[in-house]
C-alpha atoms as a PDB file:
ATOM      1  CA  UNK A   1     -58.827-116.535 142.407  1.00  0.00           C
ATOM      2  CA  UNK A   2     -59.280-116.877 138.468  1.00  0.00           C
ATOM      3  CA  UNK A   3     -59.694-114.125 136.174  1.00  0.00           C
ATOM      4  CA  UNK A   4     -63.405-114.772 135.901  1.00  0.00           C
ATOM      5  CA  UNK A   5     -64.300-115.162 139.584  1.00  0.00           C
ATOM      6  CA  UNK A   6     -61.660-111.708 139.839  1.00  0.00           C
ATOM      7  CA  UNK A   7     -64.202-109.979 136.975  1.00  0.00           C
ATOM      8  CA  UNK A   8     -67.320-111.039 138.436  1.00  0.00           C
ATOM      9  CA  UNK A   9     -66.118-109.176 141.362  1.00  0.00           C
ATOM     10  CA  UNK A  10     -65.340-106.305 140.052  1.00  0.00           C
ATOM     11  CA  UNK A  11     -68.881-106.387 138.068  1.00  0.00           C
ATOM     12  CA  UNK A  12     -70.398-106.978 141.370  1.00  0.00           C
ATOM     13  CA  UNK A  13     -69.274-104.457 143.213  1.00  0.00           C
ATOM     14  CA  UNK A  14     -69.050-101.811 140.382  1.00  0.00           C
ATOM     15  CA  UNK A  15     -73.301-102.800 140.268  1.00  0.00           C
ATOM     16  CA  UNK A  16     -73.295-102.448 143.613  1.00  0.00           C
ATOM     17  CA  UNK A  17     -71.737 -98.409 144.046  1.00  0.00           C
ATOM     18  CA  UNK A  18     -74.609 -97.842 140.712  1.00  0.00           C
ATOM     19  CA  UNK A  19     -77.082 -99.087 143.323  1.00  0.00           C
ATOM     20  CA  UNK A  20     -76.072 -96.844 145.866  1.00  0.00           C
ATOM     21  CA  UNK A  21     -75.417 -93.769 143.510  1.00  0.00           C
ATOM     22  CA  UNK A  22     -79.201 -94.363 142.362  1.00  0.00           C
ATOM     23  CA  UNK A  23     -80.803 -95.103 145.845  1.00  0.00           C
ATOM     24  CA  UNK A  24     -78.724 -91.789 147.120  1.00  0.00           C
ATOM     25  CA  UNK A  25     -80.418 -89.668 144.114  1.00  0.00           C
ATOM     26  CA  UNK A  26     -83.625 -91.083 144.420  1.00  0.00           C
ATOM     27  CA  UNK A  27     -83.474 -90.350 148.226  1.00  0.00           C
ATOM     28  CA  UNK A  28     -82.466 -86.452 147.289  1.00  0.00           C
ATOM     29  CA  UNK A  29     -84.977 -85.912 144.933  1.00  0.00           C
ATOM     30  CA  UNK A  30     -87.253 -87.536 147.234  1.00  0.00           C
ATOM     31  CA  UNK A  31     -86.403 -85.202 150.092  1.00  0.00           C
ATOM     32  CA  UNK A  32     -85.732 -81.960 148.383  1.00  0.00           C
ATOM     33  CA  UNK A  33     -88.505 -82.106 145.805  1.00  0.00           C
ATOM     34  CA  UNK A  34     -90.851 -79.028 145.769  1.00  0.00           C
ATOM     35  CA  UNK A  35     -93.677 -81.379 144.798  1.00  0.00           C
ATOM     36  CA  UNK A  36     -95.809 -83.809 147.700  1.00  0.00           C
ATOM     37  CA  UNK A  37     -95.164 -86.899 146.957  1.00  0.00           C
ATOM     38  CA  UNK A  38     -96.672 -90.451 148.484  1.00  0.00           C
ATOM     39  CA  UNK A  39     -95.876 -94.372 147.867  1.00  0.00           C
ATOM     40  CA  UNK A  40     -99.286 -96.800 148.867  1.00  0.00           C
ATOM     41  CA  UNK A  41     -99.558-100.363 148.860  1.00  0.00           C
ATOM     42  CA  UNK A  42    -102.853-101.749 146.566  1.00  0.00           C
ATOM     43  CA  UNK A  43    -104.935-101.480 149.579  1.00  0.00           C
ATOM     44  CA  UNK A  44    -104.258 -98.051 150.128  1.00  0.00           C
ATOM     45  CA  UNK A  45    -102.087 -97.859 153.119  1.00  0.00           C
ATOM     46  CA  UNK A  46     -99.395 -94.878 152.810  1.00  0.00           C
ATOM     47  CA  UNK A  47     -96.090 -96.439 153.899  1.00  0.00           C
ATOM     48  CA  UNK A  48     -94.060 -93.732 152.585  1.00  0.00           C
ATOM     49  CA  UNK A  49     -94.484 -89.962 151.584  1.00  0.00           C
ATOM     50  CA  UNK A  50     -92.014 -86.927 151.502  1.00  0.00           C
ATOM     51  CA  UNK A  51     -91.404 -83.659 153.581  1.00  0.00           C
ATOM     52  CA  UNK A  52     -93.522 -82.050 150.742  1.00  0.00           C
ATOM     53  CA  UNK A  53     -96.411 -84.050 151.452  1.00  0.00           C
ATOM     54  CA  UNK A  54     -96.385 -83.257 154.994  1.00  0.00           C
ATOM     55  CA  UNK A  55     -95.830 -79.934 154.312  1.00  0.00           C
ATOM     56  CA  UNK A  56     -98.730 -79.803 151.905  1.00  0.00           C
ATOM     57  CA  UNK A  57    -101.583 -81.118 153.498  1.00  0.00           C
ATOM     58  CA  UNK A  58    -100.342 -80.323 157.342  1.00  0.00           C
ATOM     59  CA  UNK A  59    -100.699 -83.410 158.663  1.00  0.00           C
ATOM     60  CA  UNK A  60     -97.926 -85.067 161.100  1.00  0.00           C
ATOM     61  CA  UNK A  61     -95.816 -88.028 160.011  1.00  0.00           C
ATOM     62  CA  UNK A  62     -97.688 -90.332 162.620  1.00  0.00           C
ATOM     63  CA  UNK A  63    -101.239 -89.193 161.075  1.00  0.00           C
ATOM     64  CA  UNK A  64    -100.619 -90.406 157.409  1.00  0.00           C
ATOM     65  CA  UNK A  65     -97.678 -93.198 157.706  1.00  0.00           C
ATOM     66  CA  UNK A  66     -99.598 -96.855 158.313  1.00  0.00           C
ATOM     67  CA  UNK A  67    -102.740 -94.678 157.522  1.00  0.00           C
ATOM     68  CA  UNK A  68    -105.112 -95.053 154.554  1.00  0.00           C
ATOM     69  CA  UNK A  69    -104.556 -92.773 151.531  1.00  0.00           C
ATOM     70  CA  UNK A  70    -107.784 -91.135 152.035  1.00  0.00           C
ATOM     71  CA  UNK A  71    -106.594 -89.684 155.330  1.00  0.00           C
ATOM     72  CA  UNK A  72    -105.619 -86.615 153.686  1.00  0.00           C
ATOM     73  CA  UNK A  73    -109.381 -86.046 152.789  1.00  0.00           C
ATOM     74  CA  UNK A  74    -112.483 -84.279 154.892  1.00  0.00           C
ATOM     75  CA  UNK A  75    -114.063 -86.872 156.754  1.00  0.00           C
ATOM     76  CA  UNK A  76    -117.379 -86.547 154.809  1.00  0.00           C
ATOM     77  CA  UNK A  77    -114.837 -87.040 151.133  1.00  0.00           C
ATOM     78  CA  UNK A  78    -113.006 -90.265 152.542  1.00  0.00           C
ATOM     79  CA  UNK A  79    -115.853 -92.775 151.224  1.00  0.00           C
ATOM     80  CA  UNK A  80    -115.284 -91.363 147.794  1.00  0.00           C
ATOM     81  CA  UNK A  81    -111.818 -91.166 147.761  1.00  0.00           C
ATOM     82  CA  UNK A  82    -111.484 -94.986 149.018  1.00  0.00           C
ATOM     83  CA  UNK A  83    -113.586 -96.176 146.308  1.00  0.00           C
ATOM     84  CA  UNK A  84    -111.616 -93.856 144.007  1.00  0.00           C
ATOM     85  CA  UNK A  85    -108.060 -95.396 144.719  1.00  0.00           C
ATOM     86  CA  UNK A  86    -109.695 -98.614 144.552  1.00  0.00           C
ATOM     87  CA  UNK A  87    -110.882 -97.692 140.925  1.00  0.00           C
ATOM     88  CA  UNK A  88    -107.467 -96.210 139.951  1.00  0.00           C
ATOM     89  CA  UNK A  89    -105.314 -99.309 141.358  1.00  0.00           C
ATOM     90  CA  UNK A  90    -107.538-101.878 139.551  1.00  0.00           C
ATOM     91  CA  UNK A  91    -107.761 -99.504 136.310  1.00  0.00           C
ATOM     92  CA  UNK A  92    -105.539-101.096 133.349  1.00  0.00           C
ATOM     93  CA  UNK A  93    -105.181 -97.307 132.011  1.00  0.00           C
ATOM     94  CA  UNK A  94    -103.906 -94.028 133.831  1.00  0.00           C
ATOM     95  CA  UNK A  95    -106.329 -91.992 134.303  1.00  0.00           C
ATOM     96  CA  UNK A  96    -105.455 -87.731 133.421  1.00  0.00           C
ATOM     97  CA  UNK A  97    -104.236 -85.461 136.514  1.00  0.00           C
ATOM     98  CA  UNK A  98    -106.630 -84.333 138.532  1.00  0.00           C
ATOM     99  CA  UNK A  99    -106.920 -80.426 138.793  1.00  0.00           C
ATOM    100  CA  UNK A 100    -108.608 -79.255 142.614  1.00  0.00           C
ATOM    101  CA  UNK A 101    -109.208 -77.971 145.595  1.00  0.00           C
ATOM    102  CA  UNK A 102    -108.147 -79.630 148.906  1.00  0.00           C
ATOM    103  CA  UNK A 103    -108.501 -78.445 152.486  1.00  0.00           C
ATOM    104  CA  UNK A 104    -105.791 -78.855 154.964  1.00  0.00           C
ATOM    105  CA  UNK A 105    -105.245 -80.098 158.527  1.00  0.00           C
ATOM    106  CA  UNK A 106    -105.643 -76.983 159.873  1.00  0.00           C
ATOM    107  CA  UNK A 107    -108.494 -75.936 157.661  1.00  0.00           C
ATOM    108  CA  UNK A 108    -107.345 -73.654 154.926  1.00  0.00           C
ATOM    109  CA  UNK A 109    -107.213 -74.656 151.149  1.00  0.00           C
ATOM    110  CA  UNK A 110    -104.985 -74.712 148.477  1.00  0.00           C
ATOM    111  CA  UNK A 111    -105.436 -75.877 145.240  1.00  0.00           C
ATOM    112  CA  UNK A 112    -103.279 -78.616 143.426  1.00  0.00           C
ATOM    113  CA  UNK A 113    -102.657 -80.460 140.386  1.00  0.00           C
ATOM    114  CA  UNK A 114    -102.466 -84.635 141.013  1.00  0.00           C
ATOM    115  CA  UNK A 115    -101.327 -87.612 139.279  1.00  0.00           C
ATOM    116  CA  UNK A 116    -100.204 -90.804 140.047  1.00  0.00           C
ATOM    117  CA  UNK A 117     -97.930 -94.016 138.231  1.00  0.00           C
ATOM    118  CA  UNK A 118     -97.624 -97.409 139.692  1.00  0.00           C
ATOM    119  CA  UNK A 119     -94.384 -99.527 140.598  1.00  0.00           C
ATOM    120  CA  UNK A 120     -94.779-102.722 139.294  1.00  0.00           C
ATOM    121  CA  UNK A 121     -93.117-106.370 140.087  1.00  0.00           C
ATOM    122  CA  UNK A 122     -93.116-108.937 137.402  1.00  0.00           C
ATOM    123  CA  UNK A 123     -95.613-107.158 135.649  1.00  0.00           C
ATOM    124  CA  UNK A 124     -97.592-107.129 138.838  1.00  0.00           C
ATOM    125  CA  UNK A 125     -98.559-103.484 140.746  1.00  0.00           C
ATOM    126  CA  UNK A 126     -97.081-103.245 143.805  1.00  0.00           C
ATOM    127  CA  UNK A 127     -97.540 -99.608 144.987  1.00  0.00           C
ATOM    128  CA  UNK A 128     -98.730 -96.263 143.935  1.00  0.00           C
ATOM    129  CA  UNK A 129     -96.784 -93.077 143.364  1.00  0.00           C
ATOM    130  CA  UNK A 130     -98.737 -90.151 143.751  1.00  0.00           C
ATOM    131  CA  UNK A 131     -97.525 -86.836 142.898  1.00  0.00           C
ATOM    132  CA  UNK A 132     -99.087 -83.606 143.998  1.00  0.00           C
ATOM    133  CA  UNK A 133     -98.243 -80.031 142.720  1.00  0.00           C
ATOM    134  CA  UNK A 134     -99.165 -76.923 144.735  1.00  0.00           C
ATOM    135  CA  UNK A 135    -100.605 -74.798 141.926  1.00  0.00           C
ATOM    136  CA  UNK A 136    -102.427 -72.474 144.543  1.00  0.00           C
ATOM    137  CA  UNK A 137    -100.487 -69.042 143.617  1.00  0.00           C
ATOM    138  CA  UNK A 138    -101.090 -70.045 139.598  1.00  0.00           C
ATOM    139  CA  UNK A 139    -104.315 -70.293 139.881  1.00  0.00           C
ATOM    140  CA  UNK A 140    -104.495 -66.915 141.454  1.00  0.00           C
ATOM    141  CA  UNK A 141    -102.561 -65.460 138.164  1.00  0.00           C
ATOM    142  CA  UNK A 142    -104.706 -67.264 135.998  1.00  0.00           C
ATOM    143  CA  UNK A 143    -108.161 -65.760 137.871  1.00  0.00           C
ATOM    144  CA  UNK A 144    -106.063 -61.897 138.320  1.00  0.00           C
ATOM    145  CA  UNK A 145    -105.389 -62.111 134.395  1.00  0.00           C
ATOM    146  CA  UNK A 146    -108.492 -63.476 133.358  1.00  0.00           C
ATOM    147  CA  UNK A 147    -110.806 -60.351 135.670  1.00  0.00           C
ATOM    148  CA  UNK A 148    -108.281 -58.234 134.098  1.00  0.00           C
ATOM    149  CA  UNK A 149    -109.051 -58.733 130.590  1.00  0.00           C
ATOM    150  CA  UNK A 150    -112.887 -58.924 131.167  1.00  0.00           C
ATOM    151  CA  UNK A 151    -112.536 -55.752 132.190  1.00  0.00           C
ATOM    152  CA  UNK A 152    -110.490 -54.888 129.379  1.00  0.00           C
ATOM    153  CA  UNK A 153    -113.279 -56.077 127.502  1.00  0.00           C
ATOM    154  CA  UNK A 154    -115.703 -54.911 128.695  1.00  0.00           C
ATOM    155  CA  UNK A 155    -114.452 -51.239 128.795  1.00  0.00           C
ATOM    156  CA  UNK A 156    -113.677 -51.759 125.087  1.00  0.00           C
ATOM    157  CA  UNK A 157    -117.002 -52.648 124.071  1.00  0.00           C
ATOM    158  CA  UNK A 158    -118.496 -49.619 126.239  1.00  0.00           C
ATOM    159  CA  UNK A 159    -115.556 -47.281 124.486  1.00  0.00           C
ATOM    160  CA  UNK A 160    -116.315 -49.181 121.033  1.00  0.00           C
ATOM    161  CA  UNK A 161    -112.661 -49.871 120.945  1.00  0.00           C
ATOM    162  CA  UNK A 162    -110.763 -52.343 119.841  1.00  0.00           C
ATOM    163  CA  UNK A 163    -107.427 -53.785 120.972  1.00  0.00           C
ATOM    164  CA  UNK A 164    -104.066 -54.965 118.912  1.00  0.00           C
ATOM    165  CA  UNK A 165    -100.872 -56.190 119.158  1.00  0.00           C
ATOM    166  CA  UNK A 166     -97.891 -56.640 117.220  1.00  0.00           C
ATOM    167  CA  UNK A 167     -95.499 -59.736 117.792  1.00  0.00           C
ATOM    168  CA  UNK A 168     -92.519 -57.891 115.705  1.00  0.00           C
ATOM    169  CA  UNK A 169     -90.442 -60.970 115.714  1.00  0.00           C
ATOM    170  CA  UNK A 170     -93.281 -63.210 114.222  1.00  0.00           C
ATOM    171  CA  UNK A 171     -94.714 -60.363 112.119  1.00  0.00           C
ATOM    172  CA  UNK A 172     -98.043 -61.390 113.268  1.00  0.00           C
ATOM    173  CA  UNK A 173    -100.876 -58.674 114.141  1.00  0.00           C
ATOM    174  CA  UNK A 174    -103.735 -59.600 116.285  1.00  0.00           C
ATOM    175  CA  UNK A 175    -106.787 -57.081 117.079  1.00  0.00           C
ATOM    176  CA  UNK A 176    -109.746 -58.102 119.020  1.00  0.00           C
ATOM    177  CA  UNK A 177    -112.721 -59.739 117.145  1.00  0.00           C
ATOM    178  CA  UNK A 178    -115.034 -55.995 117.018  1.00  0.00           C
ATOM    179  CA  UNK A 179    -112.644 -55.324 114.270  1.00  0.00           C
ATOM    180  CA  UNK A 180    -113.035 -58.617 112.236  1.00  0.00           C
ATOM    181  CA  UNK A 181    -116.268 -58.476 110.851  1.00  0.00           C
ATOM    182  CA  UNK A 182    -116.040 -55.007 108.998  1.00  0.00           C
ATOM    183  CA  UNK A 183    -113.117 -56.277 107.203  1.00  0.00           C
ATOM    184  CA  UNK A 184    -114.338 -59.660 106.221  1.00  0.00           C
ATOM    185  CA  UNK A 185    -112.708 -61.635 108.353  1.00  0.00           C
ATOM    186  CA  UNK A 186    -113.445 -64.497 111.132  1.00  0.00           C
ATOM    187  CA  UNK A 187    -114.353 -63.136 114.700  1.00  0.00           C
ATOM    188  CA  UNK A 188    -111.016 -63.625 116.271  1.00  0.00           C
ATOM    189  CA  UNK A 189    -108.804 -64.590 113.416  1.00  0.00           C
ATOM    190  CA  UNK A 190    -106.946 -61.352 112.583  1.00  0.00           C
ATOM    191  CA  UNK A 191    -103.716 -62.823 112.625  1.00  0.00           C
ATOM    192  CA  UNK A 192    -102.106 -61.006 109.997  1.00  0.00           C
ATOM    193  CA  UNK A 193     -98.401 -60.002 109.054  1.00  0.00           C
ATOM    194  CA  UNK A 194     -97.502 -56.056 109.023  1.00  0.00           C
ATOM    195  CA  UNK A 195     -98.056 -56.110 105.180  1.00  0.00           C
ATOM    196  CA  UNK A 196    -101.307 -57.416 105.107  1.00  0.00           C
ATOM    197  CA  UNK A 197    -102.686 -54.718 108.367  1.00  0.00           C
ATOM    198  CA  UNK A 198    -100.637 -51.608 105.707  1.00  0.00           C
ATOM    199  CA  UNK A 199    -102.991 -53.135 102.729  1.00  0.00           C
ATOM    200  CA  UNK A 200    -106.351 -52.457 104.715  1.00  0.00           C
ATOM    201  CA  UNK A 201    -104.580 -49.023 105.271  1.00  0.00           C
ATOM    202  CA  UNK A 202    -105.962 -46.510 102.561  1.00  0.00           C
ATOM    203  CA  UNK A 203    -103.144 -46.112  99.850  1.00  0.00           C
ATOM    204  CA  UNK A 204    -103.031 -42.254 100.417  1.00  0.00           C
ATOM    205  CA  UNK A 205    -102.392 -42.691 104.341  1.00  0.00           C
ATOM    206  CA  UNK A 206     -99.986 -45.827 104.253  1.00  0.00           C
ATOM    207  CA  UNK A 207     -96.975 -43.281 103.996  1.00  0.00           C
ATOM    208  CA  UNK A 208     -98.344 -41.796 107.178  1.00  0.00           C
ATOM    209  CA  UNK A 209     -99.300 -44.774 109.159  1.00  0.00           C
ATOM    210  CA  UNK A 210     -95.981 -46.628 108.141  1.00  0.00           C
ATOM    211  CA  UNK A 211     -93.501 -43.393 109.137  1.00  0.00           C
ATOM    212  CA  UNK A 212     -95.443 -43.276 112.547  1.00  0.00           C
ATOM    213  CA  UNK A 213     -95.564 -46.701 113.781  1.00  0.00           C
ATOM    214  CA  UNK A 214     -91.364 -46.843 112.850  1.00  0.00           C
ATOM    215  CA  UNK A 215     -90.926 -43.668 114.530  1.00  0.00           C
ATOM    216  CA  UNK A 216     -92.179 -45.166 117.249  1.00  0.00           C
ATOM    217  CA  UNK A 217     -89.990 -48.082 117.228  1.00  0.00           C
ATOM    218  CA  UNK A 218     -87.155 -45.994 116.340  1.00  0.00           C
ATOM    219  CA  UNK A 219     -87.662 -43.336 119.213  1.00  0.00           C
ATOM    220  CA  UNK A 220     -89.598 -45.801 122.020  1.00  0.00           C
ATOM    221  CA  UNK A 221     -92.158 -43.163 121.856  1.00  0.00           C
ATOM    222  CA  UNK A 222     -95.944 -43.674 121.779  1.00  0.00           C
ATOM    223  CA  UNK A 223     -97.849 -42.892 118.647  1.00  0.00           C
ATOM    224  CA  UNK A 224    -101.264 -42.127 117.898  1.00  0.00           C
ATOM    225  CA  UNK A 225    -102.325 -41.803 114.041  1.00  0.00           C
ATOM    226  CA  UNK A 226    -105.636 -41.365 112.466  1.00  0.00           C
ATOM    227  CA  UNK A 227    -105.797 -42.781 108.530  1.00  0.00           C
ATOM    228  CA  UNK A 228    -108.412 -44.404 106.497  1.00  0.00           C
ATOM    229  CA  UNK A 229    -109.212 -47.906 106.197  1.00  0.00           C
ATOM    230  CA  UNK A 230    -111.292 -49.717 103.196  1.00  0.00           C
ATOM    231  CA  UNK A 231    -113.644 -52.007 104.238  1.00  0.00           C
ATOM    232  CA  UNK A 232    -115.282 -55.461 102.729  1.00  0.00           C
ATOM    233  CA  UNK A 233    -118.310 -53.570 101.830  1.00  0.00           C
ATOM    234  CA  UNK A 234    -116.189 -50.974  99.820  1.00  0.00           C
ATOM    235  CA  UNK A 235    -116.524 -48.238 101.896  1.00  0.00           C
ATOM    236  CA  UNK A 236    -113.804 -46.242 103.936  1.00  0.00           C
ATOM    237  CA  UNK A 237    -113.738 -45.762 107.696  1.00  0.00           C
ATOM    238  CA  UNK A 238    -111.457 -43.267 109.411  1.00  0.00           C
ATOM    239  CA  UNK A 239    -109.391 -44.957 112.175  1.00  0.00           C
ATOM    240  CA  UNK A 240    -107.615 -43.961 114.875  1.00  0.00           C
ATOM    241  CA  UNK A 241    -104.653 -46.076 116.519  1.00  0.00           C
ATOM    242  CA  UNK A 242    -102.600 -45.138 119.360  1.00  0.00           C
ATOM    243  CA  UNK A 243     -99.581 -47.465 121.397  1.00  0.00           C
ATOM    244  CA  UNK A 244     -96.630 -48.453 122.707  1.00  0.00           C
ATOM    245  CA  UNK A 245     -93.844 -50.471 122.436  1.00  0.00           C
ATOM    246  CA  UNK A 246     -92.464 -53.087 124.524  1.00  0.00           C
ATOM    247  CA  UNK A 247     -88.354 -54.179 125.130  1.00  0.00           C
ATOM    248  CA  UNK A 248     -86.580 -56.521 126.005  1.00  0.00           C
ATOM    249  CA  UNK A 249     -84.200 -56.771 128.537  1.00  0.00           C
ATOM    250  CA  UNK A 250     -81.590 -55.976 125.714  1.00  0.00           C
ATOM    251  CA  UNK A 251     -83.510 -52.895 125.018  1.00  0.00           C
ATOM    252  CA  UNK A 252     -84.905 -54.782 121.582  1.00  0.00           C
ATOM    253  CA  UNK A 253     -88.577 -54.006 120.762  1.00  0.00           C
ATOM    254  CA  UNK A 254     -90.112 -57.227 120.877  1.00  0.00           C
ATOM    255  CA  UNK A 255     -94.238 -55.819 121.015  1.00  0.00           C
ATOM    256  CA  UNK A 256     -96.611 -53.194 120.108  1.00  0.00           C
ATOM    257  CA  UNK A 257     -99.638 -53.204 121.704  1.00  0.00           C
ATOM    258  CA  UNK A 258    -102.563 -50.175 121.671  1.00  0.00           C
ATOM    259  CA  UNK A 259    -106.254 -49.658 121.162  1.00  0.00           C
ATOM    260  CA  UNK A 260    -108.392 -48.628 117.617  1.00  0.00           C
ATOM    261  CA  UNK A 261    -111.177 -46.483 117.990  1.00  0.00           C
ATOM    262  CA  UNK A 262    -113.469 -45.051 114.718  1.00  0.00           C
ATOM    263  CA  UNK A 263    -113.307 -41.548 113.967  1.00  0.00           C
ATOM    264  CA  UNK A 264    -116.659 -39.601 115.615  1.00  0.00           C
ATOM    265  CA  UNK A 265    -118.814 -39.541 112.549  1.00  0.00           C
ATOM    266  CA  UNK A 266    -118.356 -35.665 111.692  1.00  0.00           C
ATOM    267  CA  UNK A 267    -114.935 -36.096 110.962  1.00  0.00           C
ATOM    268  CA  UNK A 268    -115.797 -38.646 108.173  1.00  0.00           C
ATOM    269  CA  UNK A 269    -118.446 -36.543 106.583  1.00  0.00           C
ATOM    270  CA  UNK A 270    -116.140 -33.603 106.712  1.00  0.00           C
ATOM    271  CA  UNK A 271    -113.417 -35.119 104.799  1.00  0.00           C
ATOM    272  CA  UNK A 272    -116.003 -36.868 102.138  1.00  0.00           C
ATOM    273  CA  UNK A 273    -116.328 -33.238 101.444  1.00  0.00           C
END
């Protein structure tokens, strides 16, 4: 055998162990993957899909495989759905994942995040890939955290409190919009560095305010300080602030975070005197 024949060999098989290395990857992601995944020809019929996607929507193997996509679907959604892989197939663009609800075999929902890509042959599609995320226990964060801070909110507006926070590594201090407007600024904007919040600080109380808030950091203790505050109008408003800080796993402060409340009235009209 010549030297070339002898190194086309070698190339050939050498392409041939990439091609198995890559098919035995593919077929490990494909098995292991946390996410459903499904492979359907243009006319919708699933001829592949992973344990995920069984696992997912509840269905058996023999209930989806040789099946039309919109198997997976209520009876009364299938019409829809058909028309809707029809649209997607024949779409030159991809359209943006789609963010839902879907109901299982066996009734129950979940909710999931879906998108899809196409293999393609000579520039010709061939078969869908659709990918679908179980996003069920995020979305049930996402609704805990946002109740929780409407009723945050709500319980500050009642209290005529406001909220902050401190991002000590960024230097940035946010407080909730209530405090914007009597100091000129932007309904949500307060985004300010430590310097700047000290500034609004009345120059008699900064000493005060500035010892507290790095005891605080110093000890890990909470802190609650009352000073006096200029505001756009000229005129000064006793404030209270009270907080915390927050550590990292190192022990590092990394936050403070607390409430602002005005002084009751009487207080302010006894110190004017």
């Amino acid at each position: 055998m010549s030297d070339t024949a002898s190194e086309k060999q070698r190339a050939l098989k050498q392409a041939e162990q990439v091609l198995k290395e890559s098919e035995r990857l593919f077929r490990a992601v494909w098995e292991y993957a946390s996410d459903a995944m499904a492979l359907s020809t243009p006319d919708g019929t699933v001829f592949a899909a992973n344990p995920a996607y069984f696992h997912l929507y509840g269905f058996p193997q023999e209930e989806v495989i040789g099946k039309h996509f919109s198997i997976i679907f209520p009876e009364e959604q299938r019409k829809a759905a058909h028309e809707l892989y029809d649209y997607f197939f024949q779409s030159l663009i991809l359209g943006p994942p789609f963010v839902g609800p879907i109901r299982r075999a066996d009734g129950t929902e979940r909710f999931v995040e879906s998108r899809y890509n196409f293999i393609s042959h000579h520039g010709q599609r061939i078969a869908m890939l659709s990918i679908i995320r179980d996003i069920t226990e995020r979305k049930r964060v996402e609704e805990a955290l946002w109740v929780s801070e409407e009723k945050l909110r709500i319980a500050l507006e009642v209290g005529h409190m406001d909220s902050w926070d401190w991002d000590i590594e960024s230097n940035t201090m946010r407080w909730s919009a209530q405090l914007d407007a009597p100091f000129g600024l932007v309904g949500g904007s307060f985004g300010v560095s430590y310097e700047t919040f000290m500034e609004l600080v009345h120059p008699q109380d900064r000493t005060l305010v500035d010892q507290e808030m790095r005891r605080a950091l110093e000890e890990g203790t909470d802190f609650k300080v009352e000073f006096r505050a200029g505001l756009v109008d000229g005129a000064v408003r006793w404030k209270r602030i009270q907080g915390q800080v927050l550590y990292d796993e190192a022990g590092k402060p990394i936050r403070m975070i607390g409430i602002s409340m005005d002084v009751p009235q009487g207080r302010q009209v006894e110190e004017a005197r």
